[in-house]
N, C-alpha and C. Protein backbone atom coordinates (compact mmCIF):
# COMPACT_ATOMS: atom_id res chain seq x y z
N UNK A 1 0.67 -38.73 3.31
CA UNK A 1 1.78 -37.87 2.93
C UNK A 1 1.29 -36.67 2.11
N UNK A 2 -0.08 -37.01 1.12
CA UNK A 2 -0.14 -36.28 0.43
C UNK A 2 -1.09 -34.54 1.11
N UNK A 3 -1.68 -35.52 2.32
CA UNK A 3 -2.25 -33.90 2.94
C UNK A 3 -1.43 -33.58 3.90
N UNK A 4 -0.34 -33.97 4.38
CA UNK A 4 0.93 -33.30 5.69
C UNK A 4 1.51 -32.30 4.22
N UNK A 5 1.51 -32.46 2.86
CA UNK A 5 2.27 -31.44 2.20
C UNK A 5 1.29 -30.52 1.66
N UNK A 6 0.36 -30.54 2.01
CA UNK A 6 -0.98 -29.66 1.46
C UNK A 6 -1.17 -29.11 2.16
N UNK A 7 -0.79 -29.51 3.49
CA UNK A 7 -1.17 -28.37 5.22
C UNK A 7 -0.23 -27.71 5.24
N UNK A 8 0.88 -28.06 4.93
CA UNK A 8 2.03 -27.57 4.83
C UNK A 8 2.22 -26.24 4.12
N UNK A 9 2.03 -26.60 2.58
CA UNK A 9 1.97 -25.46 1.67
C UNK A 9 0.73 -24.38 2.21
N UNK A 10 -0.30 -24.84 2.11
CA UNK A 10 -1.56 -23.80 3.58
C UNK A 10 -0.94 -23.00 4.45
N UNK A 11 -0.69 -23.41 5.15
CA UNK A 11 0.33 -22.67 6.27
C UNK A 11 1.59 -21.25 5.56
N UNK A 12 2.28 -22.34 4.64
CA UNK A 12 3.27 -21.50 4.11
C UNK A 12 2.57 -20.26 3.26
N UNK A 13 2.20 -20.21 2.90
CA UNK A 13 0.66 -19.38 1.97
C UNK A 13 -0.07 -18.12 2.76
N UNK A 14 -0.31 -18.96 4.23
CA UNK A 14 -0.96 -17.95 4.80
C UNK A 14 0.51 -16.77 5.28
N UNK A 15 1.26 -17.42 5.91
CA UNK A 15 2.30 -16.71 6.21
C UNK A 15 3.19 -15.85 5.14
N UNK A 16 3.13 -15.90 4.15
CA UNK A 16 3.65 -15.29 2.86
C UNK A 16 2.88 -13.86 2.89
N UNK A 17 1.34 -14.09 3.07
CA UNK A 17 0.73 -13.47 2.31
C UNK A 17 -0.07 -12.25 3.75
N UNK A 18 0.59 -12.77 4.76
CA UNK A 18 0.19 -12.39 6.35
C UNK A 18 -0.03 -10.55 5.72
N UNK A 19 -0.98 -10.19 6.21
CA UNK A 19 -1.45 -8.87 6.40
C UNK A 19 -1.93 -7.89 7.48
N UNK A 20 -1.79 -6.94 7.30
CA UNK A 20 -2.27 -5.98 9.00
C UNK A 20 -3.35 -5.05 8.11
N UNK A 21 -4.29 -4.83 9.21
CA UNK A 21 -5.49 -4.18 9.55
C UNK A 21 -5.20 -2.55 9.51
N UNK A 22 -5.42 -1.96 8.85
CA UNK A 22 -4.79 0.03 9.28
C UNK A 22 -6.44 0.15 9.32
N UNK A 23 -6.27 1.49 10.18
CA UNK A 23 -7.81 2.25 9.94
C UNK A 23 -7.33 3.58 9.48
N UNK A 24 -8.55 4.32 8.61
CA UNK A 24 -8.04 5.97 8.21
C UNK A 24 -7.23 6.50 9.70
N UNK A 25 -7.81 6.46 10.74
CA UNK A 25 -7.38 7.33 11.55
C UNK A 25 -6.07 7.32 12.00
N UNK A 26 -5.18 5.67 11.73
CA UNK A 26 -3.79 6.34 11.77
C UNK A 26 -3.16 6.27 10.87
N UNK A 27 -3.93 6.37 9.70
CA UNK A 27 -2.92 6.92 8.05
C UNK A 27 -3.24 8.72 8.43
N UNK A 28 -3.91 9.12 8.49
CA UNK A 28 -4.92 10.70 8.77
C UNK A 28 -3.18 11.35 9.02
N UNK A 29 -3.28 12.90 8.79
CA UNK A 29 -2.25 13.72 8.71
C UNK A 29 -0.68 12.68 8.97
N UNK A 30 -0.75 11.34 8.42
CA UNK A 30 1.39 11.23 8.51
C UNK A 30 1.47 11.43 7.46
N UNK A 31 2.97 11.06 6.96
CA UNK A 31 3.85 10.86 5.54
C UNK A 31 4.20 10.16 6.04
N UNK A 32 4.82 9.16 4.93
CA UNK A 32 5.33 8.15 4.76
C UNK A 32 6.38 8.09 3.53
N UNK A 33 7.96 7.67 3.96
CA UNK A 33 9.09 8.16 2.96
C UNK A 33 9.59 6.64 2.75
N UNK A 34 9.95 6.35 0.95
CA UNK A 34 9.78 5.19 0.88
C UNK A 34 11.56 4.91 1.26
N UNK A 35 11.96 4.04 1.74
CA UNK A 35 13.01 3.74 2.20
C UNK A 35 13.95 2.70 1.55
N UNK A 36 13.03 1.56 1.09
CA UNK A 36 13.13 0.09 0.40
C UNK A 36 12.95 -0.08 -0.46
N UNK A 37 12.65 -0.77 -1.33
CA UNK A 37 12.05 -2.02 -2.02
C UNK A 37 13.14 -2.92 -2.09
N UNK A 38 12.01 -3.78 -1.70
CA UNK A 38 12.90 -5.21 -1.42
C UNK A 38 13.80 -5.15 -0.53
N UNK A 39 15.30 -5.51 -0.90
CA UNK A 39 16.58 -5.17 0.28
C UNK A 39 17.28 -4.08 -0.56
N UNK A 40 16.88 -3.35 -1.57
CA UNK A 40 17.25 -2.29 -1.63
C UNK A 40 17.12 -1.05 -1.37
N UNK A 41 18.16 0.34 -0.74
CA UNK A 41 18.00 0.72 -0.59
C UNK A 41 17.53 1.76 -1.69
N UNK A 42 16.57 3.06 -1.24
CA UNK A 42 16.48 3.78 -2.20
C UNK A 42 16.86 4.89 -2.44
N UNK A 43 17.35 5.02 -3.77
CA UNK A 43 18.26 6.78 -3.25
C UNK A 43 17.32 7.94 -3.61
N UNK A 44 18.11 9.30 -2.55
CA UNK A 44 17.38 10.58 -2.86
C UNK A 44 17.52 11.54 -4.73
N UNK A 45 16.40 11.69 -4.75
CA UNK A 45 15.48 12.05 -3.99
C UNK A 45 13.95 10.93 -3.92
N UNK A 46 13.35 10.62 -2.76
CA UNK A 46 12.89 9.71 -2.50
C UNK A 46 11.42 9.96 -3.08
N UNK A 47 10.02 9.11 -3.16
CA UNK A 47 9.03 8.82 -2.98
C UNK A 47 8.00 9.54 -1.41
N UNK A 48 7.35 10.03 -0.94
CA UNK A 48 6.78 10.01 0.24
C UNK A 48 5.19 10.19 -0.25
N UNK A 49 4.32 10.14 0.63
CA UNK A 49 2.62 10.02 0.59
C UNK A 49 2.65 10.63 1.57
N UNK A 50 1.60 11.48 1.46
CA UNK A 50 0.73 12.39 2.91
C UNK A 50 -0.52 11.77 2.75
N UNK A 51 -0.99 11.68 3.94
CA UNK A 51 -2.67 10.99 3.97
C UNK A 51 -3.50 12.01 4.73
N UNK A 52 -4.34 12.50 3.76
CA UNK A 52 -5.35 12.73 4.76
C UNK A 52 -6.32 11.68 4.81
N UNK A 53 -7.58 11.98 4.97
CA UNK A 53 -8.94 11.51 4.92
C UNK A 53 -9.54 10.52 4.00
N UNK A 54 -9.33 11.56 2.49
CA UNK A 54 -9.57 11.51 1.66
C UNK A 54 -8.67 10.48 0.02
N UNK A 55 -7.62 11.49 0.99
CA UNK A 55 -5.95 12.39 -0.30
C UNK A 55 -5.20 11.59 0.53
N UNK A 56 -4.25 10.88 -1.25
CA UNK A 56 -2.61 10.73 -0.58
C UNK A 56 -2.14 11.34 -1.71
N UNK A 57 -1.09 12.34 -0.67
CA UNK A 57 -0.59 13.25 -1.77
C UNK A 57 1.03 12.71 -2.09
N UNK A 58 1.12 12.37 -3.50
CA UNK A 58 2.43 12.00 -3.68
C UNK A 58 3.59 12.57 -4.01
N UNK A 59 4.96 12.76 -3.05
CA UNK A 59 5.63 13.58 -3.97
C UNK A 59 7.14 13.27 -4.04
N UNK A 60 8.18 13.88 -4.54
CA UNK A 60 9.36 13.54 -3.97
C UNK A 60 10.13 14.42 -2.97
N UNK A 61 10.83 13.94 -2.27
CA UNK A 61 12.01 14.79 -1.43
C UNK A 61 12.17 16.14 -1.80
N UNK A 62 12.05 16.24 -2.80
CA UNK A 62 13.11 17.92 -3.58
C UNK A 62 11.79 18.59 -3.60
N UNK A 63 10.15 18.40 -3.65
CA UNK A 63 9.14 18.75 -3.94
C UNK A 63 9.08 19.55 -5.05
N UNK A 64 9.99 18.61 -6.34
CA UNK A 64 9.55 19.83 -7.47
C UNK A 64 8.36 19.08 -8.40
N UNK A 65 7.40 18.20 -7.65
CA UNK A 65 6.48 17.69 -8.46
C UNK A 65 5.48 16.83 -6.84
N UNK A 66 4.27 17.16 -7.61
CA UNK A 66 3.31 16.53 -6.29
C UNK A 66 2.09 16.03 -7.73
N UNK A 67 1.12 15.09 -6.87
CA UNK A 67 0.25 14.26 -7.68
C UNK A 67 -0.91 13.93 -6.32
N UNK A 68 -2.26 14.40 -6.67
CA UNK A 68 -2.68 14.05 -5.37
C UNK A 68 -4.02 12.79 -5.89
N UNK A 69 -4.10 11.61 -5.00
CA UNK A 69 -4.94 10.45 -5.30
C UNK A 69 -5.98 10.48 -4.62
N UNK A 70 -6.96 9.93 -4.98
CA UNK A 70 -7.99 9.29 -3.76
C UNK A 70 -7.76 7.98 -3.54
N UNK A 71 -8.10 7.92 -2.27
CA UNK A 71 -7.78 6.65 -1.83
C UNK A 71 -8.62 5.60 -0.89
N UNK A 72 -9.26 4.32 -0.60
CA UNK A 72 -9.56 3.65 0.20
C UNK A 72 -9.01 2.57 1.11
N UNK A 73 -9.58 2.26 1.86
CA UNK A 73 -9.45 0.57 2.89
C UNK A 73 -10.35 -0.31 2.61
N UNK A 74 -9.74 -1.42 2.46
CA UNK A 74 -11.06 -2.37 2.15
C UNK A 74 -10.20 -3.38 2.80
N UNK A 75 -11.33 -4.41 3.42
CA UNK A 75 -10.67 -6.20 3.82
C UNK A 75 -10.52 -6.59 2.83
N UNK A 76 -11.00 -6.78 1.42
CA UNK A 76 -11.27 -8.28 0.54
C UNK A 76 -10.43 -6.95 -0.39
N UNK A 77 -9.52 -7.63 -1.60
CA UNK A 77 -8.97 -7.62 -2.36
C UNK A 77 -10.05 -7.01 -3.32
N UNK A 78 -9.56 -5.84 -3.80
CA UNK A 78 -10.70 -4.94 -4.85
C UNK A 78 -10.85 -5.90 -6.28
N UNK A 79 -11.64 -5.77 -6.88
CA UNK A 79 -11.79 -6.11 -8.41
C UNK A 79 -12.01 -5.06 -9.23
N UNK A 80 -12.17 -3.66 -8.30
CA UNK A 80 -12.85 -2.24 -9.27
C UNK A 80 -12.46 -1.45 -8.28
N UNK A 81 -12.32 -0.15 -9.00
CA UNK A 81 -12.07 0.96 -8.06
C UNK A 81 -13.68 1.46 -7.72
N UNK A 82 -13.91 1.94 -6.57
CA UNK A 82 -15.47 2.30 -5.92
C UNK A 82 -15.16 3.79 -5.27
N UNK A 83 -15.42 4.44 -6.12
CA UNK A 83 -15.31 6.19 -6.01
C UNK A 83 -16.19 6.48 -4.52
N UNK A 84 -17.30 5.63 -4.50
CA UNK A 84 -17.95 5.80 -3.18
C UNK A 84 -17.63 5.58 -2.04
N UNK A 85 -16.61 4.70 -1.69
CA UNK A 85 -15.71 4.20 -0.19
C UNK A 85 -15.18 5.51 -0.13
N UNK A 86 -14.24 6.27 -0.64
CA UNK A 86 -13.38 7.28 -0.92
C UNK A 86 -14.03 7.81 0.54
N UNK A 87 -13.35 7.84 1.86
CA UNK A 87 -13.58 8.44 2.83
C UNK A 87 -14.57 8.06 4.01
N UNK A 88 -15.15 7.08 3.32
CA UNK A 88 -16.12 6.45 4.02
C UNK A 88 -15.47 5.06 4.48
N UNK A 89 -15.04 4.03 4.14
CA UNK A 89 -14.23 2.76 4.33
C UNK A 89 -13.06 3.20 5.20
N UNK A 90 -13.34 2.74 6.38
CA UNK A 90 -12.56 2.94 7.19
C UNK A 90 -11.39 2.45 7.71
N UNK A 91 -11.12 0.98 7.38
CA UNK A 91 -10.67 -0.07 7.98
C UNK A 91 -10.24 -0.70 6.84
N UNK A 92 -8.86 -1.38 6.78
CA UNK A 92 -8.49 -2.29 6.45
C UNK A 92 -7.51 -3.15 5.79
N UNK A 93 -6.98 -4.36 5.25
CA UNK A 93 -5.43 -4.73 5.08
C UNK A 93 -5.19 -4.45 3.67
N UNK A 94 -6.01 -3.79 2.51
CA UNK A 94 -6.11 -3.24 1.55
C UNK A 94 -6.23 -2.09 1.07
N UNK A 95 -5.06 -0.85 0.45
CA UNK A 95 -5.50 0.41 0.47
C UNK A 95 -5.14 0.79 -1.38
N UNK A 96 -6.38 1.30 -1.53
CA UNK A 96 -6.89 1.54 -3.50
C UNK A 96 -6.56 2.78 -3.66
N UNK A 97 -6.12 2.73 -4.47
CA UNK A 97 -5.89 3.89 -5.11
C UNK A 97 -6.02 4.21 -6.83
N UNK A 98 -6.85 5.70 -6.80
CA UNK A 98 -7.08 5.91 -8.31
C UNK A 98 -6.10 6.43 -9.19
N UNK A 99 -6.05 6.40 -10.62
CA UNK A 99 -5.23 7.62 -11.12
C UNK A 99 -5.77 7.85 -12.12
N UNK A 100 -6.51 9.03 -11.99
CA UNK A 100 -7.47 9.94 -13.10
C UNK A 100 -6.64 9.94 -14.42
N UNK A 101 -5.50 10.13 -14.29
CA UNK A 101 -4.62 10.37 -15.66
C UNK A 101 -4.80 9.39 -16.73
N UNK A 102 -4.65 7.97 -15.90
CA UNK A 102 -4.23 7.10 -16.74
C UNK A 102 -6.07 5.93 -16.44
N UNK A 103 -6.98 6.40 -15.95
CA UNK A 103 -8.02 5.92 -15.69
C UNK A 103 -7.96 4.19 -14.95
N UNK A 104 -7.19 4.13 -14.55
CA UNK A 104 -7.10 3.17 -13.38
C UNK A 104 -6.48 2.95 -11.79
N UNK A 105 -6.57 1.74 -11.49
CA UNK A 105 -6.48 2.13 -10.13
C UNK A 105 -5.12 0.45 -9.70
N UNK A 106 -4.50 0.88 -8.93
CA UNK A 106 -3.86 -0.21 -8.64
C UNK A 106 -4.15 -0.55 -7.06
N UNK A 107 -3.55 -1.77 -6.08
CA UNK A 107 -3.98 -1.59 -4.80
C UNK A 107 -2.67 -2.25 -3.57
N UNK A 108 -2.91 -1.65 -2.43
CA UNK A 108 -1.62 -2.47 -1.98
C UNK A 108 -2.41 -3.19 -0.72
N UNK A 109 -1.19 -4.43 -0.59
CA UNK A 109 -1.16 -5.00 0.34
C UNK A 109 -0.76 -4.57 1.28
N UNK A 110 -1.54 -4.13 2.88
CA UNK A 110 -0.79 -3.81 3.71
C UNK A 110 -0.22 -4.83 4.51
N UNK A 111 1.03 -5.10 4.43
CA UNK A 111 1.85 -6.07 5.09
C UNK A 111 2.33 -6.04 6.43
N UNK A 112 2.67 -4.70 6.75
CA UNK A 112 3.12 -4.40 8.13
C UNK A 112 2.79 -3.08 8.45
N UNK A 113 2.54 -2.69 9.72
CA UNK A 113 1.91 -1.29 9.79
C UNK A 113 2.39 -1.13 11.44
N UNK A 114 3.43 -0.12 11.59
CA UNK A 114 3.72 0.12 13.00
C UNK A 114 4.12 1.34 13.25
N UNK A 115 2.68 2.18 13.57
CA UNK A 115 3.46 3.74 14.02
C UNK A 115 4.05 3.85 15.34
N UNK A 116 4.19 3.37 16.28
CA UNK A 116 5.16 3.58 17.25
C UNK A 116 6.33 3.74 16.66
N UNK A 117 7.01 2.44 15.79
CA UNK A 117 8.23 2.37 15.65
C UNK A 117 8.40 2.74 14.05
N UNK A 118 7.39 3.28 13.29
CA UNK A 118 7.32 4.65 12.07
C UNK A 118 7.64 3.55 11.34
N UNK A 119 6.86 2.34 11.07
CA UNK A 119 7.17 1.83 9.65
C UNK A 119 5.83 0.98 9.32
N UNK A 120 6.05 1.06 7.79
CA UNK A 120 4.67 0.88 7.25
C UNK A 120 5.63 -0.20 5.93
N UNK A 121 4.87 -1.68 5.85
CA UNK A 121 5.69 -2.03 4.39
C UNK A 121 3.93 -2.27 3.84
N UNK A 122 4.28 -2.22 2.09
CA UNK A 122 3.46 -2.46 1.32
C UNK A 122 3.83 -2.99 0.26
N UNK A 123 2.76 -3.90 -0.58
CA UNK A 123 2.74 -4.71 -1.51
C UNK A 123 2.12 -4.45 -2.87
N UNK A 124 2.55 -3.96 -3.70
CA UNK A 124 1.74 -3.17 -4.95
C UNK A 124 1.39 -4.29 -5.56
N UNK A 125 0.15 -4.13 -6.00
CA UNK A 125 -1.35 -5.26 -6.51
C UNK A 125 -1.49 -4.33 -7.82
N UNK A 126 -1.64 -4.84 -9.05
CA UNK A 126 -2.70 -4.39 -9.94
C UNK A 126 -3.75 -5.53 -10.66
N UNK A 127 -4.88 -5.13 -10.87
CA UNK A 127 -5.78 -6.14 -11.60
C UNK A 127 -5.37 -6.63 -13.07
N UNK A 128 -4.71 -5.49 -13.32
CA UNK A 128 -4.09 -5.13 -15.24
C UNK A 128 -2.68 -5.32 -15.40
N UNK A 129 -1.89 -5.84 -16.04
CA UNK A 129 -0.77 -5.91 -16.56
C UNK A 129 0.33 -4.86 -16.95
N UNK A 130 0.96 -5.06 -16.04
CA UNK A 130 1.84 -4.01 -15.64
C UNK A 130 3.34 -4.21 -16.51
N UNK A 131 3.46 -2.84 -17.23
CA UNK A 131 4.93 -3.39 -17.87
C UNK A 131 6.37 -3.57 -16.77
N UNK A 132 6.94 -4.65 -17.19
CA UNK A 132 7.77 -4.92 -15.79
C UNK A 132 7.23 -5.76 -14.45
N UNK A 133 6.00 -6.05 -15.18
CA UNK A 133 5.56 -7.01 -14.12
C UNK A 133 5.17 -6.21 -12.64
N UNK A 134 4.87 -7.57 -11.48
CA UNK A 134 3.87 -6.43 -10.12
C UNK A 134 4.89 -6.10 -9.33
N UNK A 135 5.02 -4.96 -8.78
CA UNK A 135 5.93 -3.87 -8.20
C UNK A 135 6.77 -4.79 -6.82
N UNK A 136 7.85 -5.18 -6.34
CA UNK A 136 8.05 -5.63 -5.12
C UNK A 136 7.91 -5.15 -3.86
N UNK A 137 8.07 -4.93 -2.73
CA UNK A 137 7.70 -5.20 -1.37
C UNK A 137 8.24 -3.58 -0.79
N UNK A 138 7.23 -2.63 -0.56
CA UNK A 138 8.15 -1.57 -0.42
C UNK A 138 8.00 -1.17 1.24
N UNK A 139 9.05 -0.88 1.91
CA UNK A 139 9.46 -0.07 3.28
C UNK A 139 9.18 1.62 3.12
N UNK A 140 8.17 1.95 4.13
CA UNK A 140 8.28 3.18 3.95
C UNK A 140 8.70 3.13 5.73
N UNK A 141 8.78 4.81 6.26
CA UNK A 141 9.57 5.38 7.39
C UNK A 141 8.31 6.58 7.67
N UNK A 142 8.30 6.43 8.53
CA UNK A 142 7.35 7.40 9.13
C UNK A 142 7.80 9.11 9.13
N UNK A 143 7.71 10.01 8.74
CA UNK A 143 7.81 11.38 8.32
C UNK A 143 7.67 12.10 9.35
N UNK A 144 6.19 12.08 9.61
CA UNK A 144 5.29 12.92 10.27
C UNK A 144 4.11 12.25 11.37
């Protein structure tokens, strides 16, 4: 009994935590407008990211404020931000991001990723203690 509820919880675990694969090349010139978190909707003026290469540029709807990041892909869950992937890391269900301002970096889970049908969800990760605790499950909409 005691390993049918241990395979069990395994299973349930993997499926919780299920992730998709992106490569730079189809984050490369979209936006992405955040739509969600959680089952809520979000009101204007919204959140969106432009990706290049390099850069996700963050801004809102009204564009009276922009913030631009560097950013990576990685498979394995970061422990440090690595200034050296920055453009080079091509691939993967993890995307890092820095913020010079505040000298750290937080990371998301990529959960779902479908540009045909323009939606991307993500999972905000930090290593550090976040006031308000770790960010919930956000829907973005394909832009561009």
């Amino acid at each position: 009994m005691k390993t049918i509820l241990s395979i069990i919880a395994l299973i349930s675990s993997l499926i919780v935590n299920a992730q998709t694969t992106v490569t730079l090349s189809q984050l490369k010139n979209t936006s992405w407008k955040k739509v969600k978190i959680e089952d809520r909707k979000v009101i204007e003026p919204v959140d969106v990211y432009s990706f290049s290469r390099e850069n996700m540029v963050w801004y809102k709807t009204n564009k009276d404020f922009s913030f631009t990041y560097k950013y990576y892909l990685t498979s394995t869950p970061p422990t440090k931000y690595v200034s050296s992937l920055v453009g080079k890391s091509t691939k993967g269900c993890y995307m890092v991001r820095y913020n010079p301002v505040v000298g750290s970096f937080i990371y998301y889970i990529i959960k779902t990723f479908d540009k045909s049908k323009g939606t991307m969800v993500l999972l905000p990760r930090s290593t550090e203690e976040l006031i308000g605790g770790q960010a919930k499950e956000i829907t973005y909409k394909l832009v561009k």
